[in-house]
C-alpha atoms as a PDB file:
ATOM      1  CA  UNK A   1      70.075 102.981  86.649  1.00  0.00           C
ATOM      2  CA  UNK A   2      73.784 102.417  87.071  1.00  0.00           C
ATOM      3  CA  UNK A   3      75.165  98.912  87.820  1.00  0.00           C
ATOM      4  CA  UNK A   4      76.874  99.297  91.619  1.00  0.00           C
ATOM      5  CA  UNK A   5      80.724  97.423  92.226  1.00  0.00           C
ATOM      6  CA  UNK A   6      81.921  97.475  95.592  1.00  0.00           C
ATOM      7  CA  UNK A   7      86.001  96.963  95.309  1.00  0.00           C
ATOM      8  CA  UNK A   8      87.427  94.607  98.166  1.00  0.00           C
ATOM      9  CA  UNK A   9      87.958  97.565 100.802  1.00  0.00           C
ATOM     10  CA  UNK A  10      84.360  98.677 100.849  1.00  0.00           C
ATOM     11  CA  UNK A  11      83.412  94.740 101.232  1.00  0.00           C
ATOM     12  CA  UNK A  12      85.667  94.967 104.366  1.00  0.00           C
ATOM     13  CA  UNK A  13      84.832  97.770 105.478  1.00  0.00           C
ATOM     14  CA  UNK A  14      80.806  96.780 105.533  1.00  0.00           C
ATOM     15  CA  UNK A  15      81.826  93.416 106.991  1.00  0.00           C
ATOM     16  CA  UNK A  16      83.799  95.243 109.726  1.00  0.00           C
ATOM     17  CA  UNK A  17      80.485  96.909 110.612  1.00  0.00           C
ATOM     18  CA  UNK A  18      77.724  94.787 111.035  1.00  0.00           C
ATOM     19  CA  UNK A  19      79.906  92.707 112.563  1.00  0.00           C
ATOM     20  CA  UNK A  20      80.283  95.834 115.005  1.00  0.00           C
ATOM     21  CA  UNK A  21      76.682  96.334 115.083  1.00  0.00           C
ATOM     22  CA  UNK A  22      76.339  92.772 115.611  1.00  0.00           C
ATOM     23  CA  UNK A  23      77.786  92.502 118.794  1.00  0.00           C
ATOM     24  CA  UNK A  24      75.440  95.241 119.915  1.00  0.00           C
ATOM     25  CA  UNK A  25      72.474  94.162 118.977  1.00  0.00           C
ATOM     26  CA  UNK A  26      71.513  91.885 115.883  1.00  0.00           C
ATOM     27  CA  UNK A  27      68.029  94.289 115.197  1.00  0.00           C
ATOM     28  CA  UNK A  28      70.767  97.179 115.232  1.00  0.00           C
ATOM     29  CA  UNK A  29      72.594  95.250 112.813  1.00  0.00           C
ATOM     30  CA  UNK A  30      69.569  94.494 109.939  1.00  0.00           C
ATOM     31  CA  UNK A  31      68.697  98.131 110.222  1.00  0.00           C
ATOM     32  CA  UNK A  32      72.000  99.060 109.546  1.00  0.00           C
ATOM     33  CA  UNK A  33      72.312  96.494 106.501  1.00  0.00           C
ATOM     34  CA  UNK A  34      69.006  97.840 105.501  1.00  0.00           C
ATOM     35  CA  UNK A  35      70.384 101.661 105.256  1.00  0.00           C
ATOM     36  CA  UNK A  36      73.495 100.118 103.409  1.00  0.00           C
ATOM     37  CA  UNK A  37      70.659  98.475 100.490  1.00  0.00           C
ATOM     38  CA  UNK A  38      68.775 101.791 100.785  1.00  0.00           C
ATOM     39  CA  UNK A  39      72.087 104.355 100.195  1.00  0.00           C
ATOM     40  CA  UNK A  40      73.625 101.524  97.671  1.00  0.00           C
ATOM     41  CA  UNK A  41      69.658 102.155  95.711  1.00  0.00           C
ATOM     42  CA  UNK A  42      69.905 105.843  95.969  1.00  0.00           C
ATOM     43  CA  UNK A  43      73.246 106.362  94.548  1.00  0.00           C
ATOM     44  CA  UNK A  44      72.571 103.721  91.550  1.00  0.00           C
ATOM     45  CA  UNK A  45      69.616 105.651  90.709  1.00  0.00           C
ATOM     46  CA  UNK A  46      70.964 109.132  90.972  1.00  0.00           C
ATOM     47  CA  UNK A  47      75.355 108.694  91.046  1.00  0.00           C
ATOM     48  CA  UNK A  48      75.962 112.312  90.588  1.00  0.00           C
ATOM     49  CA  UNK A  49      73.304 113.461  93.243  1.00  0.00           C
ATOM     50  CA  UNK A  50      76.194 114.165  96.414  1.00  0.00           C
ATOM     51  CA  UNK A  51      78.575 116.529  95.186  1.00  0.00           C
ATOM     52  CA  UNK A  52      82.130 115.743  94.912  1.00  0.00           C
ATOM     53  CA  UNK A  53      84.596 115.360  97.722  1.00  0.00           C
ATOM     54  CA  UNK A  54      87.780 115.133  95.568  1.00  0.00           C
ATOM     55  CA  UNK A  55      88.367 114.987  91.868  1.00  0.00           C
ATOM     56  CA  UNK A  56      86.551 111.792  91.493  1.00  0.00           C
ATOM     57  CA  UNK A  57      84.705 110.745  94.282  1.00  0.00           C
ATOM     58  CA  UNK A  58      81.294 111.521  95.939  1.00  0.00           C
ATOM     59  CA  UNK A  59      80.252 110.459  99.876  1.00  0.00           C
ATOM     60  CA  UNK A  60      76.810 109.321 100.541  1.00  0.00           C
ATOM     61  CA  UNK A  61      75.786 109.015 104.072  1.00  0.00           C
ATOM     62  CA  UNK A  62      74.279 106.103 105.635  1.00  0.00           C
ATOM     63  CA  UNK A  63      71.147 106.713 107.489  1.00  0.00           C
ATOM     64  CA  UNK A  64      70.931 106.103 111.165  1.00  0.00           C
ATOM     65  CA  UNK A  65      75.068 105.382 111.310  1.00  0.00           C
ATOM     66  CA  UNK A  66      77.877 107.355 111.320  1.00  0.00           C
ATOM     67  CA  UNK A  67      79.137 105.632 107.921  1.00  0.00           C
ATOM     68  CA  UNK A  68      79.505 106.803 104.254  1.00  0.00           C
ATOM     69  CA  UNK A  69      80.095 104.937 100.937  1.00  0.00           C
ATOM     70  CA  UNK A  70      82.695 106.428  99.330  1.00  0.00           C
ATOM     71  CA  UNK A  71      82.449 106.275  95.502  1.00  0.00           C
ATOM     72  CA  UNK A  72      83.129 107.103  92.125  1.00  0.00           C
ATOM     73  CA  UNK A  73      81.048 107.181  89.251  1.00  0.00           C
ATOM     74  CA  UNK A  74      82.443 106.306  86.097  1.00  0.00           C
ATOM     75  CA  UNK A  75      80.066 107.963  83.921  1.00  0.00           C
ATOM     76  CA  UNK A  76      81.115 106.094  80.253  1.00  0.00           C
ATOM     77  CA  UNK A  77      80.197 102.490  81.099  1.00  0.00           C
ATOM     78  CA  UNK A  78      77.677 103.755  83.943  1.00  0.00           C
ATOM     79  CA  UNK A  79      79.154 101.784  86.571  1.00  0.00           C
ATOM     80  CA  UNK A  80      79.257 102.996  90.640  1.00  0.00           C
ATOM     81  CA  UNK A  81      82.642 102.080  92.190  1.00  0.00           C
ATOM     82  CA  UNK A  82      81.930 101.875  95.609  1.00  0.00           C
ATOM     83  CA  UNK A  83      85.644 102.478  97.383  1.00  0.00           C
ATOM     84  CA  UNK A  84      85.352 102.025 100.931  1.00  0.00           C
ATOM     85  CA  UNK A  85      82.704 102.440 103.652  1.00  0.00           C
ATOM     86  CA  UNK A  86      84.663 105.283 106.420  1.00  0.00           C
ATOM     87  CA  UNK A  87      83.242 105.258 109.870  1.00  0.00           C
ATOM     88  CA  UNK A  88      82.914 109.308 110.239  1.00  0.00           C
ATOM     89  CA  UNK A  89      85.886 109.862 112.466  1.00  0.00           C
ATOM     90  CA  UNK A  90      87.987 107.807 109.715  1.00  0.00           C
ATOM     91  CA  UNK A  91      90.690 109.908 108.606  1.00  0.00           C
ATOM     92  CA  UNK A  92      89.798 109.989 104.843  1.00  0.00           C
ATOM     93  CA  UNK A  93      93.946 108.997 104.130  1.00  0.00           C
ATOM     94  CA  UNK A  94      93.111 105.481 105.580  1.00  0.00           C
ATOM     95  CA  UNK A  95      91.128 104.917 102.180  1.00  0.00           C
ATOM     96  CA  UNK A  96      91.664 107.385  99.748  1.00  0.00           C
ATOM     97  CA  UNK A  97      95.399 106.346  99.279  1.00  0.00           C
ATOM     98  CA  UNK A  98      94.414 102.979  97.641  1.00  0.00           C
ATOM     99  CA  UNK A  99      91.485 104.028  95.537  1.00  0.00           C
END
């Protein structure tokens, strides 16, 4: 199983949300965290299991949300580099240009 990282964006961007999800509803807001743990387990376990969206990186959806983790998986020191966490209608330039 590969070792996950999430770089500073990707904290952000998950802090962004379930504070979104918060103000809706704090039940709304564990089952979203819950999806997060769930995705973050499935890509650790299987990295190369979504198919590439660029030269390096892969999207996994969340479940239940309109979010995706956004990763890389760098292969020699098995190590998941979690980039950023796009709502859907994100324009993929908002993240991809600092990764």
């Amino acid at each position: 199983m590969a070792s996950v990282r999430l770089l500073r964006q990707a904290e952000t961007d998950l802090e962004e949300a379930v504070t979104w999800y918060e103000s809706r509803s704090s039940q709304t807001a564990a089952r979203f965290q819950q999806e997060v743990a769930a995705a973050l387990a499935r890509i650790a376990a299987m990295p190369e299991m979504y198919a590439l969206s660029d030269d390096q990186h892969r999207c996994c959806p969340i479940r239940k949300s309109q979010y995706t983790l956004v990763y890389r998986f760098e292969r020699d020191v098995d190590i998941v580099v979690v980039v950023a966490v796009p709502h859907a209608k994100q324009d993929p330039q908002t993240w991809s240009s600092g990764t």
